[in-house]
PDB file of N, CA and C in Angstrom:
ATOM      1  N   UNK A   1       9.760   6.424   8.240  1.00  0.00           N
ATOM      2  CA  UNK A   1       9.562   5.287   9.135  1.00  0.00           C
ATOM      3  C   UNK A   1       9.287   4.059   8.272  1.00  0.00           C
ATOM      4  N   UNK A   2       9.802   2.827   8.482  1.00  0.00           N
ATOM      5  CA  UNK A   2       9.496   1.780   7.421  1.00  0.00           C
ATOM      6  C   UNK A   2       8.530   1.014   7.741  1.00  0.00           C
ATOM      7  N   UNK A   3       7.875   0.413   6.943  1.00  0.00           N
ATOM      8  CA  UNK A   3       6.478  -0.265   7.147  1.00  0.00           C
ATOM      9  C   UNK A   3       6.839  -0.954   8.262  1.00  0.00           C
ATOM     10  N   UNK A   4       5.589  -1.946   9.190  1.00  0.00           N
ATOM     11  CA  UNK A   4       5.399  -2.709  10.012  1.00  0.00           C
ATOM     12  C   UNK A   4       6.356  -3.904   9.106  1.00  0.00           C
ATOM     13  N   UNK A   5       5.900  -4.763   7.885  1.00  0.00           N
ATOM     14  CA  UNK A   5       6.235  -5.403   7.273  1.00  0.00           C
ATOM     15  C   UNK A   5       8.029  -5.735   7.335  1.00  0.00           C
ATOM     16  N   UNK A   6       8.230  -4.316   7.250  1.00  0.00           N
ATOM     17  CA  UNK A   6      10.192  -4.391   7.003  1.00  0.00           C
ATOM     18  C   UNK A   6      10.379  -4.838   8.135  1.00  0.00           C
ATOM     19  N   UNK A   7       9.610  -4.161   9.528  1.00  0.00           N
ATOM     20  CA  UNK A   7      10.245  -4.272  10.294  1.00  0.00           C
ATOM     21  C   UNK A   7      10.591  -5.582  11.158  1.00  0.00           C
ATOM     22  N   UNK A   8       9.232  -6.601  10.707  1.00  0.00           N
ATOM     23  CA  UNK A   8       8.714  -7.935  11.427  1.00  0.00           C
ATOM     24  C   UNK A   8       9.974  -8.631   9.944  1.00  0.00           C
ATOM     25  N   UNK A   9      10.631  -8.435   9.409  1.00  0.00           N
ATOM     26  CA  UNK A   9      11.376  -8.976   8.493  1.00  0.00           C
ATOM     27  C   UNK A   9      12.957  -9.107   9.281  1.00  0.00           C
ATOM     28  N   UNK A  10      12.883  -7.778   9.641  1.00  0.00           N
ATOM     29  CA  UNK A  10      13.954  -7.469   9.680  1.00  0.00           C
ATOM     30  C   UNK A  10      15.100  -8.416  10.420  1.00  0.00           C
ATOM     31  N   UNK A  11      16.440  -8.027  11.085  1.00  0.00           N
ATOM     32  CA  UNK A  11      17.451  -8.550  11.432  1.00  0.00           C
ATOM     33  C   UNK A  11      16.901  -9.029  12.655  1.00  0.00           C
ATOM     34  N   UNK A  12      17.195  -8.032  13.450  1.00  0.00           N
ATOM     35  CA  UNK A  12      16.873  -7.679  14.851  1.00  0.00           C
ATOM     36  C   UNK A  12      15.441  -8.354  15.321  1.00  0.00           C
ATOM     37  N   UNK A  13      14.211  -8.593  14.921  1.00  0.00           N
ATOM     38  CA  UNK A  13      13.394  -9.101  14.332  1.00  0.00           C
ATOM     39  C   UNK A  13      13.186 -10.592  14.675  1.00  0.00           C
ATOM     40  N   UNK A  14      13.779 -10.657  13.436  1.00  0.00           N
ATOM     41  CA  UNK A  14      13.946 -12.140  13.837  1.00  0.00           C
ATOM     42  C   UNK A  14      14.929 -13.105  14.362  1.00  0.00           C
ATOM     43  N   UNK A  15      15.884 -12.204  14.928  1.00  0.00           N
ATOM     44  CA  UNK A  15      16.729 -12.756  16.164  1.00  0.00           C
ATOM     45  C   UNK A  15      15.776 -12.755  17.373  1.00  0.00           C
ATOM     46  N   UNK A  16      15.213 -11.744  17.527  1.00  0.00           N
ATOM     47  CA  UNK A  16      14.200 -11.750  18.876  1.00  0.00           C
ATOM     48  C   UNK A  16      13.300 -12.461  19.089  1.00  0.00           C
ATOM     49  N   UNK A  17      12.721 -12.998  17.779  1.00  0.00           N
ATOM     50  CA  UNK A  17      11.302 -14.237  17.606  1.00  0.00           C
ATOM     51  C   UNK A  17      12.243 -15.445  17.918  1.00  0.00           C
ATOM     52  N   UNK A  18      13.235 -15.813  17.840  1.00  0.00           N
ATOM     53  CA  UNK A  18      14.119 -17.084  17.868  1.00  0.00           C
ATOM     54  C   UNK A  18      14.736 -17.082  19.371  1.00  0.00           C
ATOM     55  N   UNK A  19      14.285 -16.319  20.448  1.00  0.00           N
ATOM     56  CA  UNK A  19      14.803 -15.666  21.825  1.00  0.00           C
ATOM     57  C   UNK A  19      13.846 -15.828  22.694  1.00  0.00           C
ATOM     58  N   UNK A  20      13.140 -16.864  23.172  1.00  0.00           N
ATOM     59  CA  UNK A  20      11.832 -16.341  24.188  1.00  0.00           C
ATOM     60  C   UNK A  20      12.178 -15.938  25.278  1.00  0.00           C
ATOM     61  N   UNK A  21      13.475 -16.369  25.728  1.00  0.00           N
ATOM     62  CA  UNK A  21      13.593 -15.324  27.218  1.00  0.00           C
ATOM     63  C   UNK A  21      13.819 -14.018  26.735  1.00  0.00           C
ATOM     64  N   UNK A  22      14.557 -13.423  25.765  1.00  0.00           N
ATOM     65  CA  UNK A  22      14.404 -12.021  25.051  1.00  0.00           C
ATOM     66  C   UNK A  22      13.084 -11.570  25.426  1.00  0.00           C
ATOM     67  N   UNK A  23      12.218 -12.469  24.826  1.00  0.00           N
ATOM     68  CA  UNK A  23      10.738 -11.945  24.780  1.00  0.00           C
ATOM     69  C   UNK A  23      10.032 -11.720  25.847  1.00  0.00           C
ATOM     70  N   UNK A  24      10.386 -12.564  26.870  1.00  0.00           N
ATOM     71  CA  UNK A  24       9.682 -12.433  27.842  1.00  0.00           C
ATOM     72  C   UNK A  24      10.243 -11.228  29.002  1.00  0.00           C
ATOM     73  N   UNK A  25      11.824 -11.403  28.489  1.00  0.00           N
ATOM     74  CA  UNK A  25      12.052  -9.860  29.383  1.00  0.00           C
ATOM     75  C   UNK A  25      11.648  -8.508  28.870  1.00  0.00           C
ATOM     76  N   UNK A  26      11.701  -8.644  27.352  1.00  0.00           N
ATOM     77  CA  UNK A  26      11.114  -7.295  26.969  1.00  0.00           C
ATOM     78  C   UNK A  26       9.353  -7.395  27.470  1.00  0.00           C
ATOM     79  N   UNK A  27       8.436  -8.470  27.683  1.00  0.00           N
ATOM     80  CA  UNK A  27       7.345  -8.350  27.487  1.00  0.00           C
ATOM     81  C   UNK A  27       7.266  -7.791  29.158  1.00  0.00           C
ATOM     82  N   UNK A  28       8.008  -8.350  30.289  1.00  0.00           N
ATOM     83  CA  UNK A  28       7.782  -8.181  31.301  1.00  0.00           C
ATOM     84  C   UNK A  28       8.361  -6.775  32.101  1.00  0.00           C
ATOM     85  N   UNK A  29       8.886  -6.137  31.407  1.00  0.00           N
ATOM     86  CA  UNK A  29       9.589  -5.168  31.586  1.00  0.00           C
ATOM     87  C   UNK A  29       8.937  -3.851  32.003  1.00  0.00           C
ATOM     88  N   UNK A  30       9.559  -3.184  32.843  1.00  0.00           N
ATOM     89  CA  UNK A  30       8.197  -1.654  33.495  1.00  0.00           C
ATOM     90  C   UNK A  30       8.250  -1.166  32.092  1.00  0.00           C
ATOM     91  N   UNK A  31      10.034  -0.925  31.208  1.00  0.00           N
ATOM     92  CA  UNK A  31       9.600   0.187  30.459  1.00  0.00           C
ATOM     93  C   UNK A  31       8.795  -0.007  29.724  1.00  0.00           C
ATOM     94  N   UNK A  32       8.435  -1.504  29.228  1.00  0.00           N
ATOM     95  CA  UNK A  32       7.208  -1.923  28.339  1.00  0.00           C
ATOM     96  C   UNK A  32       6.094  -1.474  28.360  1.00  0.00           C
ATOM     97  N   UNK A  33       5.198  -1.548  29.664  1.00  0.00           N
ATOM     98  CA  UNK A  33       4.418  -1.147  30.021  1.00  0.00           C
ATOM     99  C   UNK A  33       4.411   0.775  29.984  1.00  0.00           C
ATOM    100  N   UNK A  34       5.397   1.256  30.443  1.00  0.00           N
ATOM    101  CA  UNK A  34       5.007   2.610  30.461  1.00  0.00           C
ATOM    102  C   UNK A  34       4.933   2.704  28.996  1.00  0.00           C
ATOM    103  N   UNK A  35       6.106   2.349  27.402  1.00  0.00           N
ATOM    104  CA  UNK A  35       5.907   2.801  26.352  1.00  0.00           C
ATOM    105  C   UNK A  35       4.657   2.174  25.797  1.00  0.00           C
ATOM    106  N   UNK A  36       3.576   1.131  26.383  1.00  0.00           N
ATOM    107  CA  UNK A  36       1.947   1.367  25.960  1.00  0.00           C
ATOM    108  C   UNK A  36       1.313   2.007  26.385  1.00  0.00           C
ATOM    109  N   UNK A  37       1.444   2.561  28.214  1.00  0.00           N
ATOM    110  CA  UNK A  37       0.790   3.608  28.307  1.00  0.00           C
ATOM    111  C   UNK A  37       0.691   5.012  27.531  1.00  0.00           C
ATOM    112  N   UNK A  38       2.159   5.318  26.988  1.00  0.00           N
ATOM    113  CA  UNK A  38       2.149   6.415  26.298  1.00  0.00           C
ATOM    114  C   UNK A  38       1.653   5.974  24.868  1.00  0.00           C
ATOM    115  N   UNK A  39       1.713   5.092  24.372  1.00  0.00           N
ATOM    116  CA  UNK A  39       1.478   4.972  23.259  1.00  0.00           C
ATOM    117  C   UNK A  39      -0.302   5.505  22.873  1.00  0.00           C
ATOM    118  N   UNK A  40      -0.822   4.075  24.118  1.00  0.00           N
ATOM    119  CA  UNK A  40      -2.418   4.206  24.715  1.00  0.00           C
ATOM    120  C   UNK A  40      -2.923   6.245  24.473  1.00  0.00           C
ATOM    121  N   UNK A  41      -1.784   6.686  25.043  1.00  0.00           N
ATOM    122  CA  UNK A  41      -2.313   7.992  25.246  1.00  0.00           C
ATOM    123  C   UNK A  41      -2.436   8.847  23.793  1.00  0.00           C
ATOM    124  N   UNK A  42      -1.549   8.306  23.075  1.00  0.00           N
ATOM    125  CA  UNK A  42      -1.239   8.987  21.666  1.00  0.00           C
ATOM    126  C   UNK A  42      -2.609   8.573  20.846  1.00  0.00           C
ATOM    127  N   UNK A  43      -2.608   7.255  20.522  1.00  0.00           N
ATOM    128  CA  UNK A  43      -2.985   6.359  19.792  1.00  0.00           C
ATOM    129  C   UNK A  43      -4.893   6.243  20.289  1.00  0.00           C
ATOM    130  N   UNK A  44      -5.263   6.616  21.765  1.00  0.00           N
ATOM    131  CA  UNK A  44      -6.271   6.514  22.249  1.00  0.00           C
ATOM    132  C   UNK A  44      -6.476   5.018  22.203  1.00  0.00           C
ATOM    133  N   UNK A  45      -7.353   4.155  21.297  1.00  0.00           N
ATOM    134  CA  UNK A  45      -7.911   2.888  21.424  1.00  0.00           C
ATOM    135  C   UNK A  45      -6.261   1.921  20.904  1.00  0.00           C
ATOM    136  N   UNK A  46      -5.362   1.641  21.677  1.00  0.00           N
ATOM    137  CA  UNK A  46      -4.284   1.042  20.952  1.00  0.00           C
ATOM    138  C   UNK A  46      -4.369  -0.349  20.307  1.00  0.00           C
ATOM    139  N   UNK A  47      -5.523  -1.329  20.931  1.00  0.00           N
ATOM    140  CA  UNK A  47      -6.015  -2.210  20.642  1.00  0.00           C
ATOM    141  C   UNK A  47      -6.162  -1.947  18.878  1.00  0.00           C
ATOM    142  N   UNK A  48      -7.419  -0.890  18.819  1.00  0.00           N
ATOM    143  CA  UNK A  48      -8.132  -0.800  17.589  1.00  0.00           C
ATOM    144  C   UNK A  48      -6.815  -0.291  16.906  1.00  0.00           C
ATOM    145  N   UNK A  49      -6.094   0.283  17.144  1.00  0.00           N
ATOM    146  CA  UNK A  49      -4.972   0.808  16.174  1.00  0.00           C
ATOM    147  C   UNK A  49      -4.045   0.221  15.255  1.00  0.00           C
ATOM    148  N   UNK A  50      -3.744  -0.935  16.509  1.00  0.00           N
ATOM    149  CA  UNK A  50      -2.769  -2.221  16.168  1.00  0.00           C
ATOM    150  C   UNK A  50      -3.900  -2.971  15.091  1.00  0.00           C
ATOM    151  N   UNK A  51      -4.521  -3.263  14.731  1.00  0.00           N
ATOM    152  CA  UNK A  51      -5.801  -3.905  14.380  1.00  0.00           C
ATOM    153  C   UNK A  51      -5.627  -3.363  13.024  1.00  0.00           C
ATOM    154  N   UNK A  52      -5.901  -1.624  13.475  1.00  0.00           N
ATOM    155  CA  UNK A  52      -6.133  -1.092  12.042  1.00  0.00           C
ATOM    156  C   UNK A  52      -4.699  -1.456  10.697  1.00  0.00           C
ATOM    157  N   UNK A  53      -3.365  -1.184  11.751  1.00  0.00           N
ATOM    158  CA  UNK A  53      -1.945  -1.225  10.964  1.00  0.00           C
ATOM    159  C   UNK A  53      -1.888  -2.914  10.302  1.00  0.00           C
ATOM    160  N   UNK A  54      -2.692  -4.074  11.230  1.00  0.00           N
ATOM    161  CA  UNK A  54      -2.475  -5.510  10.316  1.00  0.00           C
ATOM    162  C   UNK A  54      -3.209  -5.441   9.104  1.00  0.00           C
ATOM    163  N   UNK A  55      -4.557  -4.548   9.062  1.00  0.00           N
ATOM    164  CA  UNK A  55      -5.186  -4.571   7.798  1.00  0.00           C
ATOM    165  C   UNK A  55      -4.792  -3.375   6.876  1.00  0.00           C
ATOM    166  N   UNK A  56      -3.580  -2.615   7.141  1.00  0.00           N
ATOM    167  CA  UNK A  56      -2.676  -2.110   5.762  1.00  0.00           C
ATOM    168  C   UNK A  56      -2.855  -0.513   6.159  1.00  0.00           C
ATOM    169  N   UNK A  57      -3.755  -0.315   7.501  1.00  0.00           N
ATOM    170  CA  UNK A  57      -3.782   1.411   7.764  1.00  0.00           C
ATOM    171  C   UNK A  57      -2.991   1.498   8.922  1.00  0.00           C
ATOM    172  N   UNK A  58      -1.997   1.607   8.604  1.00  0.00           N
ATOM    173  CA  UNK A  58      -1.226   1.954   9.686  1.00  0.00           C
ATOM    174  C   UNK A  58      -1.120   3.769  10.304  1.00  0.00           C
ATOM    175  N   UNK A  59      -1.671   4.801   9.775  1.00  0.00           N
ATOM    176  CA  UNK A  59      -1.891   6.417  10.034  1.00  0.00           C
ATOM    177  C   UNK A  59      -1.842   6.242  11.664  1.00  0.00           C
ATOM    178  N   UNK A  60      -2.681   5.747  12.064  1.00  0.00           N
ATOM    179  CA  UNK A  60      -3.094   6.097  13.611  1.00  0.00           C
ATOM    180  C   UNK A  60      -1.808   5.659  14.409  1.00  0.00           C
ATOM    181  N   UNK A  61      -1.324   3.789  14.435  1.00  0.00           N
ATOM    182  CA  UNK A  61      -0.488   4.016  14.965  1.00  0.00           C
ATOM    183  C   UNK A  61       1.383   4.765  14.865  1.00  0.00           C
ATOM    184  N   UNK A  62       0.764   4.830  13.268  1.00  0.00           N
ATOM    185  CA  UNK A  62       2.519   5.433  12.646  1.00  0.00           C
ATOM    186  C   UNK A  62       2.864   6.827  13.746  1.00  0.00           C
ATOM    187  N   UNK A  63       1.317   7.394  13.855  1.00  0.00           N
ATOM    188  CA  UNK A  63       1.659   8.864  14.104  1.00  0.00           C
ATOM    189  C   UNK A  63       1.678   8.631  15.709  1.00  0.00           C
ATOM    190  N   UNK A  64       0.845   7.509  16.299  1.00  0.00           N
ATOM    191  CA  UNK A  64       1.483   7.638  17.491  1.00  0.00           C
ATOM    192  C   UNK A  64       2.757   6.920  18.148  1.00  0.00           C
ATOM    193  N   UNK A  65       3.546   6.627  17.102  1.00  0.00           N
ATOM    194  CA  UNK A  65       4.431   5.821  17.715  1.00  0.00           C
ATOM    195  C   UNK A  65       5.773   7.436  17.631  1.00  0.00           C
ATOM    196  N   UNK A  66       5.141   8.249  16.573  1.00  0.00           N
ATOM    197  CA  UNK A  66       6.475   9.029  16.082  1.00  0.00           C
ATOM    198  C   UNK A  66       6.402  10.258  17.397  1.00  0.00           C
ATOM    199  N   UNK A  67       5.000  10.323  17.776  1.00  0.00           N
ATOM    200  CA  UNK A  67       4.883  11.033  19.069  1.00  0.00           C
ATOM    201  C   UNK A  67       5.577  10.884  20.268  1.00  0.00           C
ATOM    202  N   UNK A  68       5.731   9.533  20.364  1.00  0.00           N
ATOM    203  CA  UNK A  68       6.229   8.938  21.597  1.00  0.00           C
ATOM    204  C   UNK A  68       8.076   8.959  21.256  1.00  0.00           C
ATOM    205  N   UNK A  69       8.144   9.149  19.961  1.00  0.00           N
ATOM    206  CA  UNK A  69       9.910   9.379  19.358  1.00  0.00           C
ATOM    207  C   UNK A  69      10.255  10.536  19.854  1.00  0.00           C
ATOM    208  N   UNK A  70       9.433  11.692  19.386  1.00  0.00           N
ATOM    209  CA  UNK A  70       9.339  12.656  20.086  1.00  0.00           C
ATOM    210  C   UNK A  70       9.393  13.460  21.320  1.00  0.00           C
ATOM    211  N   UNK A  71       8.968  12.250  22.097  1.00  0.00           N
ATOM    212  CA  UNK A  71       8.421  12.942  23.804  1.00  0.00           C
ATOM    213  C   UNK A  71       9.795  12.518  24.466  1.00  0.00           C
ATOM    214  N   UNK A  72      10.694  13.477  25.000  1.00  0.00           N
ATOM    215  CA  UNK A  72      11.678  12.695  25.934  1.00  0.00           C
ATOM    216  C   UNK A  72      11.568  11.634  26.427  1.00  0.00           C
ATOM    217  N   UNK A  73      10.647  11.718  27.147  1.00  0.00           N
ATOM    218  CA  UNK A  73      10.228  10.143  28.314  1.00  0.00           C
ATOM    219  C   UNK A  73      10.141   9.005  27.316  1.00  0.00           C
ATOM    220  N   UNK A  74       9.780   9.322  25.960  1.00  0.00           N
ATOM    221  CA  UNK A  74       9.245   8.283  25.080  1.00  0.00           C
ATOM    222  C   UNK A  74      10.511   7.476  24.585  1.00  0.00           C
ATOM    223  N   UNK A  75      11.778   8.294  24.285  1.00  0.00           N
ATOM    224  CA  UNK A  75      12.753   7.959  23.070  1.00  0.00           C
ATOM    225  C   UNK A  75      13.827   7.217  24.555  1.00  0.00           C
ATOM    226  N   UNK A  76      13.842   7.632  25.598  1.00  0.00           N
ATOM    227  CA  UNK A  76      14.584   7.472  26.778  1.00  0.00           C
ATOM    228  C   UNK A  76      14.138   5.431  26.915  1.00  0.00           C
ATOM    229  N   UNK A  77      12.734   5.464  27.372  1.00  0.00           N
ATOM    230  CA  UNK A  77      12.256   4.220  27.191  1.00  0.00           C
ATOM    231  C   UNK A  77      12.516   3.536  26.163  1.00  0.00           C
ATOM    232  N   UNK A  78      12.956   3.691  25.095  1.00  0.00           N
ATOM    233  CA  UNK A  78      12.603   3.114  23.614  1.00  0.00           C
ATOM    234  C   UNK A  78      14.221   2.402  23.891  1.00  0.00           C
ATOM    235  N   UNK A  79      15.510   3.918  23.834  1.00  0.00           N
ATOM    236  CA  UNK A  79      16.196   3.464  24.079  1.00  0.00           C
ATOM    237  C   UNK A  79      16.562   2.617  25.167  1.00  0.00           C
ATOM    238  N   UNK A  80      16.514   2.610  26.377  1.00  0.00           N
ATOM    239  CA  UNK A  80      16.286   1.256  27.600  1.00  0.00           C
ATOM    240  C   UNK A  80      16.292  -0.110  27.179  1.00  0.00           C
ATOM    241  N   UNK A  81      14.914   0.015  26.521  1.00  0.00           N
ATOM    242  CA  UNK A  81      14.410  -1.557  25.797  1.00  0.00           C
ATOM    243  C   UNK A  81      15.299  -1.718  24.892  1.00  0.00           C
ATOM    244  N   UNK A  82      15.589  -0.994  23.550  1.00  0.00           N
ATOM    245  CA  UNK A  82      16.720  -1.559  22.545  1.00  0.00           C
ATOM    246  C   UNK A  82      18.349  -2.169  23.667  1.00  0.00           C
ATOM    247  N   UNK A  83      18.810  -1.270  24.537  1.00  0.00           N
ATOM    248  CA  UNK A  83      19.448  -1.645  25.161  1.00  0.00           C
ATOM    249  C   UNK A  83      19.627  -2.617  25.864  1.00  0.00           C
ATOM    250  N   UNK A  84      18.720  -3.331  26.411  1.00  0.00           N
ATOM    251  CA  UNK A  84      18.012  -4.299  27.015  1.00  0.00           C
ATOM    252  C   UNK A  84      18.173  -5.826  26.136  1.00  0.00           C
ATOM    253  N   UNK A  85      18.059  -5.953  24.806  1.00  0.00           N
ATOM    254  CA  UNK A  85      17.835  -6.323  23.915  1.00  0.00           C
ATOM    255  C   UNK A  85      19.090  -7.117  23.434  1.00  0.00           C
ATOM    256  N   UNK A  86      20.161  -6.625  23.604  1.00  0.00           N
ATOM    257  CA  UNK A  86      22.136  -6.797  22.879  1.00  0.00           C
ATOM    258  C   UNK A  86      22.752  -7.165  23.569  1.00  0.00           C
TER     259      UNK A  86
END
């Protein structure tokens, strides 16, 4: 999985930061919300998690994001939103 870093670099990235209606449909979106609930569920405090990954520990949320890769319902949503996105 590549750091947070690559990823806020990346292509895709920063086409989407240069997009605010992008942003605002991904932000407003159900599947959004359900992939934090699951995340919430993985991750427990997702707040504190996200928190922990800006100051360089990313463990907690790496492993709950790969959970939610994992979970049918999870990768189904993931894909939606990327779809959503192009």
């Amino acid at each position: 999985m590549p750091n947070f870093d690559e990823l806020l670099k990346g292509k895709e990235a920063s086409r989407l930061m240069k997009d605010p209606a992008k942003l605002e449909q991904l932000r407003d979106a159900p599947e959004t919300r359900r992939v934090f609930d699951l995340l919430s569920q993985s991750a427990g405090d997702l707040e504190a998690a996200a928190q922990k990954a800006v100051k360089g520990d990313a463990a907690q949320l790496t492993d709950a994001i790969r959970q939610l890769m994992r979970d049918p319902e999870g990768a189904k949503l993931l894909q939606k939103m990327k779809d959503s996105l192009q």
